[in-house]
C-alpha atoms as a PDB file:
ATOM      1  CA  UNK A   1     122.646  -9.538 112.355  1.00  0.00           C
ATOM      2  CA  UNK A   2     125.879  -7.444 112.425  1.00  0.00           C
ATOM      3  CA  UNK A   3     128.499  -6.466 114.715  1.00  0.00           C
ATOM      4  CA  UNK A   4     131.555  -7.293 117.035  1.00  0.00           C
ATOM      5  CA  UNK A   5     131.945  -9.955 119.233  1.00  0.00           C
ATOM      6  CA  UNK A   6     134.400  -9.280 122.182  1.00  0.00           C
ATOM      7  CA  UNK A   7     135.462 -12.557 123.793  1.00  0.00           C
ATOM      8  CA  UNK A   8     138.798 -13.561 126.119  1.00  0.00           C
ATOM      9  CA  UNK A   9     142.011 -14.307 124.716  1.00  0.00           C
ATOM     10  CA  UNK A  10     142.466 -17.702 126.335  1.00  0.00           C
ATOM     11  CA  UNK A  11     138.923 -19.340 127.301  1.00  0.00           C
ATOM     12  CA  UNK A  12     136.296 -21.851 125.760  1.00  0.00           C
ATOM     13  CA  UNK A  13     133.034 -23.040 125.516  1.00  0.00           C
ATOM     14  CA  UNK A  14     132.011 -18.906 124.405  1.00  0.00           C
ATOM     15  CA  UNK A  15     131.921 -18.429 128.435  1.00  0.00           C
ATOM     16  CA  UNK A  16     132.379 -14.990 127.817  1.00  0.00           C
ATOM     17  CA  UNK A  17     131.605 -13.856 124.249  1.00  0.00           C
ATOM     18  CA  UNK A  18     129.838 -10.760 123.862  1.00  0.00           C
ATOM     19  CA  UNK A  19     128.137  -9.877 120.869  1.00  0.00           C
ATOM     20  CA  UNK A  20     127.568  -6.055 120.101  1.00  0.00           C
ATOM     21  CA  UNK A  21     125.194  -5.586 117.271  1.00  0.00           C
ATOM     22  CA  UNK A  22     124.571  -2.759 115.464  1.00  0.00           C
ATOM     23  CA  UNK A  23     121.435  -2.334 116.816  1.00  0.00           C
ATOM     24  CA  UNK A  24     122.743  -1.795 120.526  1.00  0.00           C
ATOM     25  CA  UNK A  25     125.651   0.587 119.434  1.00  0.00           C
ATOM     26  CA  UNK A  26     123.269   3.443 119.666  1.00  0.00           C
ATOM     27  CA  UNK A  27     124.164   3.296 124.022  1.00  0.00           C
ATOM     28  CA  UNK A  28     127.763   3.485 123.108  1.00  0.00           C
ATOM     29  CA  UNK A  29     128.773   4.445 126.491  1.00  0.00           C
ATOM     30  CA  UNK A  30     126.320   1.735 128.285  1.00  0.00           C
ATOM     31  CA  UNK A  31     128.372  -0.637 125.929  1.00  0.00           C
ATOM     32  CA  UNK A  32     131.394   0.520 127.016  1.00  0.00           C
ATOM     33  CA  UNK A  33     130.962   0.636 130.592  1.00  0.00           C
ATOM     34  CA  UNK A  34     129.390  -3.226 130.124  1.00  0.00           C
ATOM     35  CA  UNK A  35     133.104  -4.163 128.286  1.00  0.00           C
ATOM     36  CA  UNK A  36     134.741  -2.464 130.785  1.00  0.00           C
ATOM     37  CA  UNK A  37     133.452  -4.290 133.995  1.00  0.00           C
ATOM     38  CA  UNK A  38     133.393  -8.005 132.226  1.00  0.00           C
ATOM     39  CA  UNK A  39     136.800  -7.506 130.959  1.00  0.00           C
ATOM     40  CA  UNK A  40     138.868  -5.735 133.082  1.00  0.00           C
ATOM     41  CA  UNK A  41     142.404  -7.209 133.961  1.00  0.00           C
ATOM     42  CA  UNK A  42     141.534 -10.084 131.291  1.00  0.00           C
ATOM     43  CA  UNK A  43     143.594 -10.182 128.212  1.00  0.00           C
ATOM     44  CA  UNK A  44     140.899 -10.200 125.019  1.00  0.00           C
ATOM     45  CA  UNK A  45     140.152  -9.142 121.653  1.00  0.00           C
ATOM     46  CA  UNK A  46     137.551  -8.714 119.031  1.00  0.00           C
ATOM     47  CA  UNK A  47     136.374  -9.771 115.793  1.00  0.00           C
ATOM     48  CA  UNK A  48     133.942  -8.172 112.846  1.00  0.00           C
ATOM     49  CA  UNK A  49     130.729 -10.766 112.920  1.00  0.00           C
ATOM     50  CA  UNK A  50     130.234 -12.437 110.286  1.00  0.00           C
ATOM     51  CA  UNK A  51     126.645 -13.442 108.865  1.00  0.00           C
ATOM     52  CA  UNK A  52     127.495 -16.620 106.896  1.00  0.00           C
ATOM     53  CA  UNK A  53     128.218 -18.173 110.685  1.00  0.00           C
ATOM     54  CA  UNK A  54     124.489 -18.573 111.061  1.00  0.00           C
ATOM     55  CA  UNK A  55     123.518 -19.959 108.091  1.00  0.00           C
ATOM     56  CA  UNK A  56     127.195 -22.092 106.697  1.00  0.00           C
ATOM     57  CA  UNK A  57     129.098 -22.670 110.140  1.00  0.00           C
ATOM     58  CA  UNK A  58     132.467 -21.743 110.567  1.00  0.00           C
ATOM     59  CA  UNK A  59     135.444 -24.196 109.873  1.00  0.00           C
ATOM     60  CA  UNK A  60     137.746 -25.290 112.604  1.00  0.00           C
ATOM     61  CA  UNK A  61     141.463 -26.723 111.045  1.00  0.00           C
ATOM     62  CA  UNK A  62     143.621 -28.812 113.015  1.00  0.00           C
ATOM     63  CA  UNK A  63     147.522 -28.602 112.694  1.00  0.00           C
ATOM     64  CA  UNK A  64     150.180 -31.050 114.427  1.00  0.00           C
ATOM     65  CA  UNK A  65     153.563 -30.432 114.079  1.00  0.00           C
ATOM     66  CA  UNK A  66     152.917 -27.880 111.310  1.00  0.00           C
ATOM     67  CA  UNK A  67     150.971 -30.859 108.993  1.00  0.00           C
ATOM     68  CA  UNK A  68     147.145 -30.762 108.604  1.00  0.00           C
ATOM     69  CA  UNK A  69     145.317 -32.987 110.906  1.00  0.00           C
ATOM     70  CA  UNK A  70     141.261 -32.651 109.844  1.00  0.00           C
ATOM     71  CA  UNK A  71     138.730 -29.989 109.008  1.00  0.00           C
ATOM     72  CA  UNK A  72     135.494 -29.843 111.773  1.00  0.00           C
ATOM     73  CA  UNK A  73     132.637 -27.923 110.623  1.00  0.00           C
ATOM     74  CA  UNK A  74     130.661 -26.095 113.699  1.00  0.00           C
ATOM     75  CA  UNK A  75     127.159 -24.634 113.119  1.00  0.00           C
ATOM     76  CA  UNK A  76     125.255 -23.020 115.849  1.00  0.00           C
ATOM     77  CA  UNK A  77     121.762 -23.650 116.926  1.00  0.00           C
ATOM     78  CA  UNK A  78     118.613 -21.966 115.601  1.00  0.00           C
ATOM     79  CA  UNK A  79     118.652 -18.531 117.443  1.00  0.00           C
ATOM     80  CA  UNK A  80     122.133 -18.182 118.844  1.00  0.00           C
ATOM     81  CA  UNK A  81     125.237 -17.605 116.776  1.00  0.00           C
ATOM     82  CA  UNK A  82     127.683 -19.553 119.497  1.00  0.00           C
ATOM     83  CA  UNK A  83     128.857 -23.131 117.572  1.00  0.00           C
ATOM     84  CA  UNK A  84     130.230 -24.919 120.635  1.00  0.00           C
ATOM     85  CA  UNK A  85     127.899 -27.991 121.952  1.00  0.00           C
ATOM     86  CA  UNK A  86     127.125 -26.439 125.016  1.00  0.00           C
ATOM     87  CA  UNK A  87     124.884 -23.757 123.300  1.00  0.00           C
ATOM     88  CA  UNK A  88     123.211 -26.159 121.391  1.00  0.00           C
ATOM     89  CA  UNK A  89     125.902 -25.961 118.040  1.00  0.00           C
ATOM     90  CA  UNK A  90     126.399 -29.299 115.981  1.00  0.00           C
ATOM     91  CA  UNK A  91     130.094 -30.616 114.635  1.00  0.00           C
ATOM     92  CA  UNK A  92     130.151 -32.796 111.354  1.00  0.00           C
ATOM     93  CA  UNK A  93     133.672 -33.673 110.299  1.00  0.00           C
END
């Protein structure tokens, strides 16, 4: 799987993560129209996709005070790229 994920600047939980995959960007303007409604007047961004999520996890660091706290690792459930425990992801620290 490949593409962009569009998601809100301030939020959790991946309450409104979108993933566009290559696949769907063939109904560009369908896309676009989609982005434009669950978006609008909410500050957000995107991010390239990256494949290694499903299969390593991503890495979450934690900084106080500018000094390294701990290192979470978050993988996401069989079927869903999402790593947060409400879709099913598991931590291991």
């Amino acid at each position: 799987m490949t593409g962009v994920l569009f998601f809100d600047v301030i939020g959790g939980y991946s309450a409104a993560v979108t993933l566009i995959s290559k696949a769907l960007a063939n109904g560009l303007e369908d896309i676009a129209e989609l982005l434009a409604a669950k978006f609008k007047q909410r500050p957000h961004m995107f991010q390239p996709f990256i494949q290694s999520k499903l299969s390593e996890g991503e890495y979450s660091l934690f900084f106080f005070a500018q000094d390294y706290s701990r290192c979470i690792l978050k993988r996401p459930a069989s079927g869903d790229f999402r790593v947060q425990e409400e879709h099913g992801g598991r931590f291991a620290g």
